[in-house]
C-alpha atoms as a PDB file:
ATOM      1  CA  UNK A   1     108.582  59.441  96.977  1.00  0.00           C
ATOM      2  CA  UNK A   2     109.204  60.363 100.690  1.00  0.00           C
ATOM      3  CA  UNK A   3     106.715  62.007 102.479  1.00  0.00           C
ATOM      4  CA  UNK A   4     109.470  64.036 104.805  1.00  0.00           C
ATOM      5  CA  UNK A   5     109.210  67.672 104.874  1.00  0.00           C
ATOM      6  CA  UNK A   6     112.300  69.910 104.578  1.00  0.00           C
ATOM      7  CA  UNK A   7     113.692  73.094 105.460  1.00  0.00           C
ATOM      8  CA  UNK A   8     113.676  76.034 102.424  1.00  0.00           C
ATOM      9  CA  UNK A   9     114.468  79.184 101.980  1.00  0.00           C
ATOM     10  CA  UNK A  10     112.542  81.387  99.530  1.00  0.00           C
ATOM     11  CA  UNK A  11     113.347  85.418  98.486  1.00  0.00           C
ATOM     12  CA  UNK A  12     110.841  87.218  97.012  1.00  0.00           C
ATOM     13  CA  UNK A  13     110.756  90.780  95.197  1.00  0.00           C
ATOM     14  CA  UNK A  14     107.071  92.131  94.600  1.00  0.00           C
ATOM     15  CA  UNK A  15     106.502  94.999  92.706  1.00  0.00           C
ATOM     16  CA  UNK A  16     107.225  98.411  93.749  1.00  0.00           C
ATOM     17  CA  UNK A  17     103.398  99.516  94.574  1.00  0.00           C
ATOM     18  CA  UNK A  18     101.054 100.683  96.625  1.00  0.00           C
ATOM     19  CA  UNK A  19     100.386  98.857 100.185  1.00  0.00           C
ATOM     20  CA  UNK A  20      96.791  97.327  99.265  1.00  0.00           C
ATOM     21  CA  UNK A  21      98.366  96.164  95.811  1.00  0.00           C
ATOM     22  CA  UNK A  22     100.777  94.399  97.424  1.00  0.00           C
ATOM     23  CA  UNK A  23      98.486  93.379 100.662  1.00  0.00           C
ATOM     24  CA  UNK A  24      96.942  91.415  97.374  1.00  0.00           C
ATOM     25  CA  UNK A  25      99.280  90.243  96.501  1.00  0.00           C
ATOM     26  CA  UNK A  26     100.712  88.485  99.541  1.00  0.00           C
ATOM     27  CA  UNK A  27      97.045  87.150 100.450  1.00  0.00           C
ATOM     28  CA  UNK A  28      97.509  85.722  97.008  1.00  0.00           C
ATOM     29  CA  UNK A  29     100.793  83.916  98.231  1.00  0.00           C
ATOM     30  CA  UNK A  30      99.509  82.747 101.606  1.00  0.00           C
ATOM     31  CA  UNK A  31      96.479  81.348  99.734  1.00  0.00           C
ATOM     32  CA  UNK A  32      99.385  79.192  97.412  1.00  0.00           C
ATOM     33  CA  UNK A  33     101.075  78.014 100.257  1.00  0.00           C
ATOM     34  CA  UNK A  34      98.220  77.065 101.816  1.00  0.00           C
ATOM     35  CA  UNK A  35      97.423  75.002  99.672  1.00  0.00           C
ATOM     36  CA  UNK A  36     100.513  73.605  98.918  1.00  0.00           C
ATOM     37  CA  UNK A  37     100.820  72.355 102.555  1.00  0.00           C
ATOM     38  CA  UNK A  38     103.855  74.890 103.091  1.00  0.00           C
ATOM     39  CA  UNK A  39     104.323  76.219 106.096  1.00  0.00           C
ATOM     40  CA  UNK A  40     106.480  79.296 106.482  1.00  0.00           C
ATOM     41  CA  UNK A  41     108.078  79.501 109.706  1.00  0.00           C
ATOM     42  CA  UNK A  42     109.677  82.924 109.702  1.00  0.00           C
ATOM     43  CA  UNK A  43     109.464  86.264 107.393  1.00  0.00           C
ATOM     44  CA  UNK A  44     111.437  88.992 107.227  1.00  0.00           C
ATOM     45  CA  UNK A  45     111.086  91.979 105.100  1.00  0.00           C
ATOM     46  CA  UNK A  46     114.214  93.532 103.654  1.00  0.00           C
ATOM     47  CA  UNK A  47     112.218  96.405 102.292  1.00  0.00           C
ATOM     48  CA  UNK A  48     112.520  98.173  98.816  1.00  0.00           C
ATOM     49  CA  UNK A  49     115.726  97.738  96.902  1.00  0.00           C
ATOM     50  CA  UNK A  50     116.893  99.019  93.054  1.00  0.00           C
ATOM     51  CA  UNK A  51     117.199  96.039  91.017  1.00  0.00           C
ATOM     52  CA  UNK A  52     120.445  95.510  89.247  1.00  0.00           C
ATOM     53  CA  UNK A  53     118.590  94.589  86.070  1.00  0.00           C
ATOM     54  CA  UNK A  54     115.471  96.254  85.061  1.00  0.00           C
ATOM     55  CA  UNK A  55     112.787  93.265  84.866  1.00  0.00           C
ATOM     56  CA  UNK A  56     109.708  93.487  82.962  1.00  0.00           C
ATOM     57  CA  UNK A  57     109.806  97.138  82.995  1.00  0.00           C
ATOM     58  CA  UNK A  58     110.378  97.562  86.734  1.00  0.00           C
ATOM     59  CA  UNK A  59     113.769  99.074  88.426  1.00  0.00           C
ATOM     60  CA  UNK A  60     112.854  98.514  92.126  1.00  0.00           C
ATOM     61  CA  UNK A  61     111.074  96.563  94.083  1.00  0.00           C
ATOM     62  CA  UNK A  62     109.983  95.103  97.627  1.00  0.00           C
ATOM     63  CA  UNK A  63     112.071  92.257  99.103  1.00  0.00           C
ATOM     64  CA  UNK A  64     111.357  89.580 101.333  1.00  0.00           C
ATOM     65  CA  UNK A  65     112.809  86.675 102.985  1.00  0.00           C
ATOM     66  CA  UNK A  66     110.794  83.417 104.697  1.00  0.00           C
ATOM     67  CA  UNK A  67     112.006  80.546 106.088  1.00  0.00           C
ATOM     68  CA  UNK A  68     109.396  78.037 104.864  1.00  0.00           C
ATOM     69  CA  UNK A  69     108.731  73.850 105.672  1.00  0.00           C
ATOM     70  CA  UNK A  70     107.741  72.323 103.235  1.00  0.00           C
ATOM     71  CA  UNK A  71     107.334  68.727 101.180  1.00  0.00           C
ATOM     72  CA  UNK A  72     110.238  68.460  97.965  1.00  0.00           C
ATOM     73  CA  UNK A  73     107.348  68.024  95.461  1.00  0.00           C
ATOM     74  CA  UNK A  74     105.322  70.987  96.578  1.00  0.00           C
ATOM     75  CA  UNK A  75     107.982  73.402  95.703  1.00  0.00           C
ATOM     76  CA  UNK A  76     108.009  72.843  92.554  1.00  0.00           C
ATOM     77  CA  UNK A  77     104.302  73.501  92.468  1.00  0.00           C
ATOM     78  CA  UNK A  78     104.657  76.948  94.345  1.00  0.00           C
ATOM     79  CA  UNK A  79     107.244  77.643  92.199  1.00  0.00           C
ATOM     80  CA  UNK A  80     104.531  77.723  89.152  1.00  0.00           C
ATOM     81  CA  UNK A  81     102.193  79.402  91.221  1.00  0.00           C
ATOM     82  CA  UNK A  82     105.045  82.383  92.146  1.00  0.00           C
ATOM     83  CA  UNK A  83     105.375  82.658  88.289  1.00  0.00           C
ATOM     84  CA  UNK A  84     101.760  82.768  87.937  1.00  0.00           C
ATOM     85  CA  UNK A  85     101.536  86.017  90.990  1.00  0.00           C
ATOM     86  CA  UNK A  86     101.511  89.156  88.708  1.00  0.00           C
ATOM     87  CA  UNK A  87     102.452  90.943  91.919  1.00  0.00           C
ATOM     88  CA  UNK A  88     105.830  88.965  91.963  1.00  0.00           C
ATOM     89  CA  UNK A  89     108.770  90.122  89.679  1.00  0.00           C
ATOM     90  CA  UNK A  90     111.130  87.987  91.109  1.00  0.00           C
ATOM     91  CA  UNK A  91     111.881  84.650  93.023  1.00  0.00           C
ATOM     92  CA  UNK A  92     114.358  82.482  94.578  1.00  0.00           C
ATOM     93  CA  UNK A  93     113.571  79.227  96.237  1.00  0.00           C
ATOM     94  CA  UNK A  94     116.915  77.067  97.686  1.00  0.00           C
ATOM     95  CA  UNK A  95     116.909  74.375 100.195  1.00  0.00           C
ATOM     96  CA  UNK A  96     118.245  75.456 104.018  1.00  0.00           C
ATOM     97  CA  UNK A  97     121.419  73.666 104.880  1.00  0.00           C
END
């Protein structure tokens, strides 16, 4: 397996809540990628948005984008730990071309 990092793009929509809920929940991300050895090299944040589909009982929520570095096999593992953030309704990780 090759060690070689690569560029990613990821697109995340927390819920709709209060700023220290989702302060949580972010440390709660940069703790993940932490320790996944990703390194996000940009962040933008697209702010809140409806959703076209309601999702687990939520109509809007809070978008951002990052621009993250990271090893192939540790995205999977992030990926798990996105699913695992409560805070996090929805996710989209894709590899930068």
């Amino acid at each position: 397996m090759s060690a070689e990092n690569r560029n990613y793009e990821m697109v995340l929509v927390f819920q709709d809540s209060g700023e220290e809920e989702l302060n949580r929940y972010q440390t709660q991300l940069n703790t993940d990628l932490e320790k996944r050895n990703i390194t996000v090299k940009s962040s933008e944040e697209w702010g809140n948005r409806n959703l076209f589909h309601e999702t687990n009982h939520h109509t809007r929520g809070k978008f951002y984008f990052y621009n993250i570095t990271a090893n192939p096999a540790n995205i999977a593992q992030i990926t798990s730990d996105i699913n695992v953030n409560a805070g996090i309704i929805k996710s989209l990780v894709t590899r930068a071309g």
